[in-house]
C-alpha atoms as a PDB file:
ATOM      1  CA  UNK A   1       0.544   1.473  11.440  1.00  0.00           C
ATOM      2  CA  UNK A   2      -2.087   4.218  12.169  1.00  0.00           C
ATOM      3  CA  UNK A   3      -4.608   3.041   9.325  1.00  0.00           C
ATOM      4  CA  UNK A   4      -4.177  -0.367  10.635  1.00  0.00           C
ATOM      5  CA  UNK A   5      -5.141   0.829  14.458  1.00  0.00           C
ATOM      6  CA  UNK A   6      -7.964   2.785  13.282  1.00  0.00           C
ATOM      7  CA  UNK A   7      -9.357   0.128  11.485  1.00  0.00           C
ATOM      8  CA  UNK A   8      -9.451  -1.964  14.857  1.00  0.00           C
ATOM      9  CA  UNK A   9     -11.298   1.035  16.360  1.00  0.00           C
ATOM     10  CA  UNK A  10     -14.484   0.148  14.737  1.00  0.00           C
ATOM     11  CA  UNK A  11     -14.351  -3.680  15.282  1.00  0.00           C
ATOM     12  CA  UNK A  12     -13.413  -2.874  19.129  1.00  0.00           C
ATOM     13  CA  UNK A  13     -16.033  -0.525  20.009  1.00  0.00           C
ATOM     14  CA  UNK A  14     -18.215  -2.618  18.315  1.00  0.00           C
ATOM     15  CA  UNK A  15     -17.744  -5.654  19.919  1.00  0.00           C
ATOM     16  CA  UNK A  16     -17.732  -3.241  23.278  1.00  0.00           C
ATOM     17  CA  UNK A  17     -21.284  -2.349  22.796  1.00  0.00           C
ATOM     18  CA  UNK A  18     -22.162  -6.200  21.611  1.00  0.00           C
ATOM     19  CA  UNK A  19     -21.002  -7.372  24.792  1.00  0.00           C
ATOM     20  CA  UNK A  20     -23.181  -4.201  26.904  1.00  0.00           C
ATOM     21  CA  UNK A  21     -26.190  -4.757  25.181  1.00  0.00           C
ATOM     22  CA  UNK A  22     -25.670  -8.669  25.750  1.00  0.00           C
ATOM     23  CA  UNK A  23     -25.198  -8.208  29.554  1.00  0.00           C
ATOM     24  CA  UNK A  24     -28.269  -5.471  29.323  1.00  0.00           C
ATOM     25  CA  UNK A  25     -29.905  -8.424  27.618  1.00  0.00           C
ATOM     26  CA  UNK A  26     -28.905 -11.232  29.809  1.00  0.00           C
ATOM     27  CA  UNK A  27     -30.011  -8.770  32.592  1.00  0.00           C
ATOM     28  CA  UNK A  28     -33.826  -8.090  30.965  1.00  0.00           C
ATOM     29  CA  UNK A  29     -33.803 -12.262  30.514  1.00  0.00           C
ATOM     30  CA  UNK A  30     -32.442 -13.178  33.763  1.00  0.00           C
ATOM     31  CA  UNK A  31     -35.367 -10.248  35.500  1.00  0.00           C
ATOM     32  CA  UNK A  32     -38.042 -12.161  33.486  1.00  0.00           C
ATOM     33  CA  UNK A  33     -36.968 -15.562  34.937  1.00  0.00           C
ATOM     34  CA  UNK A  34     -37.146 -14.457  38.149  1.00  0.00           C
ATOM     35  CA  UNK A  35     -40.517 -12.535  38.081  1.00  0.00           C
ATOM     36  CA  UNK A  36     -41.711 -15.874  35.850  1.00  0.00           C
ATOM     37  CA  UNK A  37     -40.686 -17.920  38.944  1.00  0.00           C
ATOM     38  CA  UNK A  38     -42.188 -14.977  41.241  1.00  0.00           C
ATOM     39  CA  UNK A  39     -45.567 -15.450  39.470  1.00  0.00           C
ATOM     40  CA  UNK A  40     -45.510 -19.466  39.868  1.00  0.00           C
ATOM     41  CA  UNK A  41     -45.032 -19.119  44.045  1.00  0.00           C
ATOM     42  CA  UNK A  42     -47.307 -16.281  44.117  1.00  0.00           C
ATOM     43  CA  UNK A  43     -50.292 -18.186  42.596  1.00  0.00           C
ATOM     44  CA  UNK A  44     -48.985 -21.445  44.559  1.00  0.00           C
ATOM     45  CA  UNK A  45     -50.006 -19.329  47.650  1.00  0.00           C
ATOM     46  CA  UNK A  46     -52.927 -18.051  46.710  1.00  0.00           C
ATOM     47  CA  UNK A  47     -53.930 -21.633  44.957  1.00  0.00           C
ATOM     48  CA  UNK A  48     -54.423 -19.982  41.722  1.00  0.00           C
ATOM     49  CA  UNK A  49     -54.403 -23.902  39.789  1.00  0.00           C
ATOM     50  CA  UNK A  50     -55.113 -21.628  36.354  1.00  0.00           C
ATOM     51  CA  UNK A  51     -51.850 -19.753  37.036  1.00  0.00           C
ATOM     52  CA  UNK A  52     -49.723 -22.476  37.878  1.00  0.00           C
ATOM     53  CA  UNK A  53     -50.896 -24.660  35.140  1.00  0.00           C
ATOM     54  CA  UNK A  54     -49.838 -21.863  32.711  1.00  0.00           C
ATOM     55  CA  UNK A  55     -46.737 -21.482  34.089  1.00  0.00           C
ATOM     56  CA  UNK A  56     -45.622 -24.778  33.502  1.00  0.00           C
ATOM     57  CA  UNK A  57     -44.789 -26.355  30.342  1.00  0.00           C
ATOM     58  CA  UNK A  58     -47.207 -29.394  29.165  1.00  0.00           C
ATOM     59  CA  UNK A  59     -44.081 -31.511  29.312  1.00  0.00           C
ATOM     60  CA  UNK A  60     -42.738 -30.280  32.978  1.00  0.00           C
ATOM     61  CA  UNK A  61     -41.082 -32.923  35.169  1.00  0.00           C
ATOM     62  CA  UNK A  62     -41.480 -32.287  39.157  1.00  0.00           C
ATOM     63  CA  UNK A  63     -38.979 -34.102  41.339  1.00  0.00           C
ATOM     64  CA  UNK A  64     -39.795 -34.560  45.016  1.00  0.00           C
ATOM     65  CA  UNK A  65     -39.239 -36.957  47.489  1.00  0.00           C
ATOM     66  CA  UNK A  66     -38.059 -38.876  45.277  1.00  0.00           C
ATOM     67  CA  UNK A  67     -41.054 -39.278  42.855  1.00  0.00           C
ATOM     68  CA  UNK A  68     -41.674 -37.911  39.545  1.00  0.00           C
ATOM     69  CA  UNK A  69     -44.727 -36.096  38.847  1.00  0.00           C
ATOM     70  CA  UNK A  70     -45.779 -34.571  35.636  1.00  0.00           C
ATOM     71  CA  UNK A  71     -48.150 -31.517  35.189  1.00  0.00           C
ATOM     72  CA  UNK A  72     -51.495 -33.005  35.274  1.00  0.00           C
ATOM     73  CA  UNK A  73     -50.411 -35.135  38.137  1.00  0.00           C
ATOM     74  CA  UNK A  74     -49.376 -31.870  39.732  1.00  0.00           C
ATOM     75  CA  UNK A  75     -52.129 -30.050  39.370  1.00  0.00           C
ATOM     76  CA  UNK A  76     -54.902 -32.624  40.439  1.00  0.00           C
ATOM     77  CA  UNK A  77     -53.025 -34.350  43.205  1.00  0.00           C
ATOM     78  CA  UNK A  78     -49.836 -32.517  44.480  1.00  0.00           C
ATOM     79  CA  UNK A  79     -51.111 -28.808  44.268  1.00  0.00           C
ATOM     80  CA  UNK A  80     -54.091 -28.829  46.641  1.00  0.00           C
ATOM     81  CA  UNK A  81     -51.219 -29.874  49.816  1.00  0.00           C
ATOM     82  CA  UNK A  82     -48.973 -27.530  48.838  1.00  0.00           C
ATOM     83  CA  UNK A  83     -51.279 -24.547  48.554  1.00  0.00           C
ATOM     84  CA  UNK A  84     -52.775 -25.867  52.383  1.00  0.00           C
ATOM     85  CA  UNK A  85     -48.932 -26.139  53.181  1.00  0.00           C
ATOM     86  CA  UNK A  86     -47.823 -22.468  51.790  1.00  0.00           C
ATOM     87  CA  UNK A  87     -50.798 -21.124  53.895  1.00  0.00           C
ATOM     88  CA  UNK A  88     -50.111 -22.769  57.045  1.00  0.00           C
ATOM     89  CA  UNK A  89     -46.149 -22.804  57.048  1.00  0.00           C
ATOM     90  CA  UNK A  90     -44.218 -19.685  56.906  1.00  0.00           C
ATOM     91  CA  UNK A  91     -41.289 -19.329  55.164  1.00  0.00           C
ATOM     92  CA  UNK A  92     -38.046 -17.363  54.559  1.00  0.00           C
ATOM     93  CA  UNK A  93     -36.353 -17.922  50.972  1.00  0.00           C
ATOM     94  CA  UNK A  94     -33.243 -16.981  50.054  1.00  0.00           C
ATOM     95  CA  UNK A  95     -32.746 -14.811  47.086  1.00  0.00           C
ATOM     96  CA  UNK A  96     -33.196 -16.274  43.838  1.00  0.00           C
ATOM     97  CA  UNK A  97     -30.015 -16.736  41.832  1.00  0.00           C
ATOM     98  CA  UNK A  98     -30.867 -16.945  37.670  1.00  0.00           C
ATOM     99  CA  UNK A  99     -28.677 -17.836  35.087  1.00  0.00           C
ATOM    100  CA  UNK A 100     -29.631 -17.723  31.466  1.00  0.00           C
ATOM    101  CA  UNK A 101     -28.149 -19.191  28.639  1.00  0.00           C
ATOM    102  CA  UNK A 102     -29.965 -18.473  25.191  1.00  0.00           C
ATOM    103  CA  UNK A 103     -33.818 -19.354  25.698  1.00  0.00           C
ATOM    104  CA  UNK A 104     -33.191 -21.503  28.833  1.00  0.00           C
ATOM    105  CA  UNK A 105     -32.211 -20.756  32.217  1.00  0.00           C
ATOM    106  CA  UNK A 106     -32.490 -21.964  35.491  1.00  0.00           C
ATOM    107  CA  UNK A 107     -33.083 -20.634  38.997  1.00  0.00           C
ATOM    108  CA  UNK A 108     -32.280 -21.795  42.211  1.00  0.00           C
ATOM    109  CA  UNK A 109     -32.728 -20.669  45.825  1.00  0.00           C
ATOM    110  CA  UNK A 110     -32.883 -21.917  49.648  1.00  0.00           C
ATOM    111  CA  UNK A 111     -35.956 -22.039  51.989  1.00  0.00           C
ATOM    112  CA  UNK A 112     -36.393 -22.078  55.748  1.00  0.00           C
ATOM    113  CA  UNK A 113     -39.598 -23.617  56.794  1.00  0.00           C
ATOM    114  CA  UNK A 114     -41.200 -23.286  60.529  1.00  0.00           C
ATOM    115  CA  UNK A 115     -44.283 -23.548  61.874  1.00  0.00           C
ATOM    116  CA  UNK A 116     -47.369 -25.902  62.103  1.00  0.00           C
ATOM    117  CA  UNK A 117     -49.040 -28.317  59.611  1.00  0.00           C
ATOM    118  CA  UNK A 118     -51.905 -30.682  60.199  1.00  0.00           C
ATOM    119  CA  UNK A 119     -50.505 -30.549  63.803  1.00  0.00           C
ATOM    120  CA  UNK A 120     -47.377 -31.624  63.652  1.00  0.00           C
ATOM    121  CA  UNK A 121     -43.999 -29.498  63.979  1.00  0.00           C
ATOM    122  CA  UNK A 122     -42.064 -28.652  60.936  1.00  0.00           C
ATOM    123  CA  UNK A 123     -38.103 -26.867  60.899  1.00  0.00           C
ATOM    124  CA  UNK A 124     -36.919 -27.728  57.246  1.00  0.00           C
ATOM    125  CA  UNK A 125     -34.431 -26.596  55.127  1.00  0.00           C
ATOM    126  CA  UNK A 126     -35.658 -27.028  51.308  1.00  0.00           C
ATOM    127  CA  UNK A 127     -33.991 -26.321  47.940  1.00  0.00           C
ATOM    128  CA  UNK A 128     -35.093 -25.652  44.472  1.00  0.00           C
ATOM    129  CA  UNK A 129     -34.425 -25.868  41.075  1.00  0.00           C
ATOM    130  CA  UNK A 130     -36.349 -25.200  38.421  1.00  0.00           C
ATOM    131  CA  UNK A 131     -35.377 -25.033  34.588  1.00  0.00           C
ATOM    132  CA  UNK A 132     -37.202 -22.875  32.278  1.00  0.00           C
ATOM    133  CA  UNK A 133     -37.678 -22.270  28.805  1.00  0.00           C
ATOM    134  CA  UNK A 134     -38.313 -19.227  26.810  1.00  0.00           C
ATOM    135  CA  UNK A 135     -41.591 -19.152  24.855  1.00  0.00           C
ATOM    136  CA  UNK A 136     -43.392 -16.775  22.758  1.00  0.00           C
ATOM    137  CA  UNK A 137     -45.415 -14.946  25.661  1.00  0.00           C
ATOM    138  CA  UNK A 138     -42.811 -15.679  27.936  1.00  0.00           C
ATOM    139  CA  UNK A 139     -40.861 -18.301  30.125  1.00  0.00           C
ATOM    140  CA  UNK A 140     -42.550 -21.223  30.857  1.00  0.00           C
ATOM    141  CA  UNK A 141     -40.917 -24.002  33.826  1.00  0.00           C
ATOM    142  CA  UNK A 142     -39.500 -27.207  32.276  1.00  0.00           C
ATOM    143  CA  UNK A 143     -38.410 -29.169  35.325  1.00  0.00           C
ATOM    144  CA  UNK A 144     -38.351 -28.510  39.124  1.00  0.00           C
ATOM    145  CA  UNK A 145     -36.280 -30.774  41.582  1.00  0.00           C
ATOM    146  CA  UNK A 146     -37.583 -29.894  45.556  1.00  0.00           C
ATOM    147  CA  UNK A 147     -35.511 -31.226  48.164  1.00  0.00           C
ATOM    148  CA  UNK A 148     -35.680 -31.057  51.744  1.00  0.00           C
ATOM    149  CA  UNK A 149     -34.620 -32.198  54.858  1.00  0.00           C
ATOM    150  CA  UNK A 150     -35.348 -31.793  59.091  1.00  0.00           C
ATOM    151  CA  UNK A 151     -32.958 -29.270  60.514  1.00  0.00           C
ATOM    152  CA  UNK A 152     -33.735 -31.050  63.857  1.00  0.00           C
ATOM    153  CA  UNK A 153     -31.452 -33.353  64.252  1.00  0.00           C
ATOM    154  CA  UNK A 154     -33.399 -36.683  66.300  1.00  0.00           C
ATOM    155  CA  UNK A 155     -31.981 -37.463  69.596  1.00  0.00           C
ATOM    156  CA  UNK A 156     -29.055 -40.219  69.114  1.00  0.00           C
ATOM    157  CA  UNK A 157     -30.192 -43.465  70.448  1.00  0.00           C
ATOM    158  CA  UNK A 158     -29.170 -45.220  73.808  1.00  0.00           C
ATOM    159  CA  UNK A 159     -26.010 -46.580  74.345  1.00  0.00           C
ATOM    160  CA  UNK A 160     -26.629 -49.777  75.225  1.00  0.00           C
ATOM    161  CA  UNK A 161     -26.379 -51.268  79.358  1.00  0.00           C
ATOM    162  CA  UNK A 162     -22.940 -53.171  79.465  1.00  0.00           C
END
């Protein structure tokens, strides 16, 4: 019985140190996503195009408002408003949350947005979700989905005179 237990030993400890450097790993990868998502809003806020347009993949689909938008379209049409938006609108995110699985992950987070643009009030709440992929030099952004929606509620309408 003791040759048989010692045998396990090896095969435990192991798969112990598998799993550690695995979570050490997974930790490195999901760090990475973040700071790869990091580098995307920090050069949508400065309206670095060159950064953005490296950061996402030639074949990235953008969801918003119910339109589809691919990288090019992004970049020449959608990108100048949202770098005048980032500038004029503060916001507070939420932390990101990561998950990784193999060479693709995804991140998500929450966004409070109040302030001023092109003079009209805005008080949003806004999600996102964006889907990356790992590359050679890096993770690059597959797919983002933005959402959003008025956390003013509008005033109900009149009951009608009886």
């Amino acid at each position: 019985m003791h040759l048989h237990i010692s045998g396990v030993a090896p095969v435990i400890f192991a798969a112990v140190l598998m799993t550690e450097s695995s979570a050490a790993q997974s930790a490195d990868d999901q760090a990475r996503v973040v700071a790869a998502v990091g580098t995307f809003h920090g050069a949508l806020r400065s309206g670095d195009s060159s950064v953005v347009t490296r950061m996402l993949a030639e074949d990235v689909v953008i969801f918003e408002a119910g339109g589809v938008e691919s990288r090019a379209q992004y970049v020449s049409n959608h990108f100048p408003a949202d770098v005048e938006f980032e500038k004029a609108v503060p916001s507070k995110r939420s932390p990101f949350r990561a998950v990784v699985m193999g060479e693709t992950a995804w991140v998500s987070s929450t966004n409070e947005l109040v302030g001023t643009f092109q003079g009209r009030a805005v008080d949003l709440v806004a999600t996102e979700l964006m889907v990356l992929s790992k590359v050679p030099d890096g993770w690059r952004i597959r797919a983002i989905s933005w959402s959003s929606r008025s956390r003013v509620k509008p005033a109900p309408a009149p009951t009608p005179a009886k």
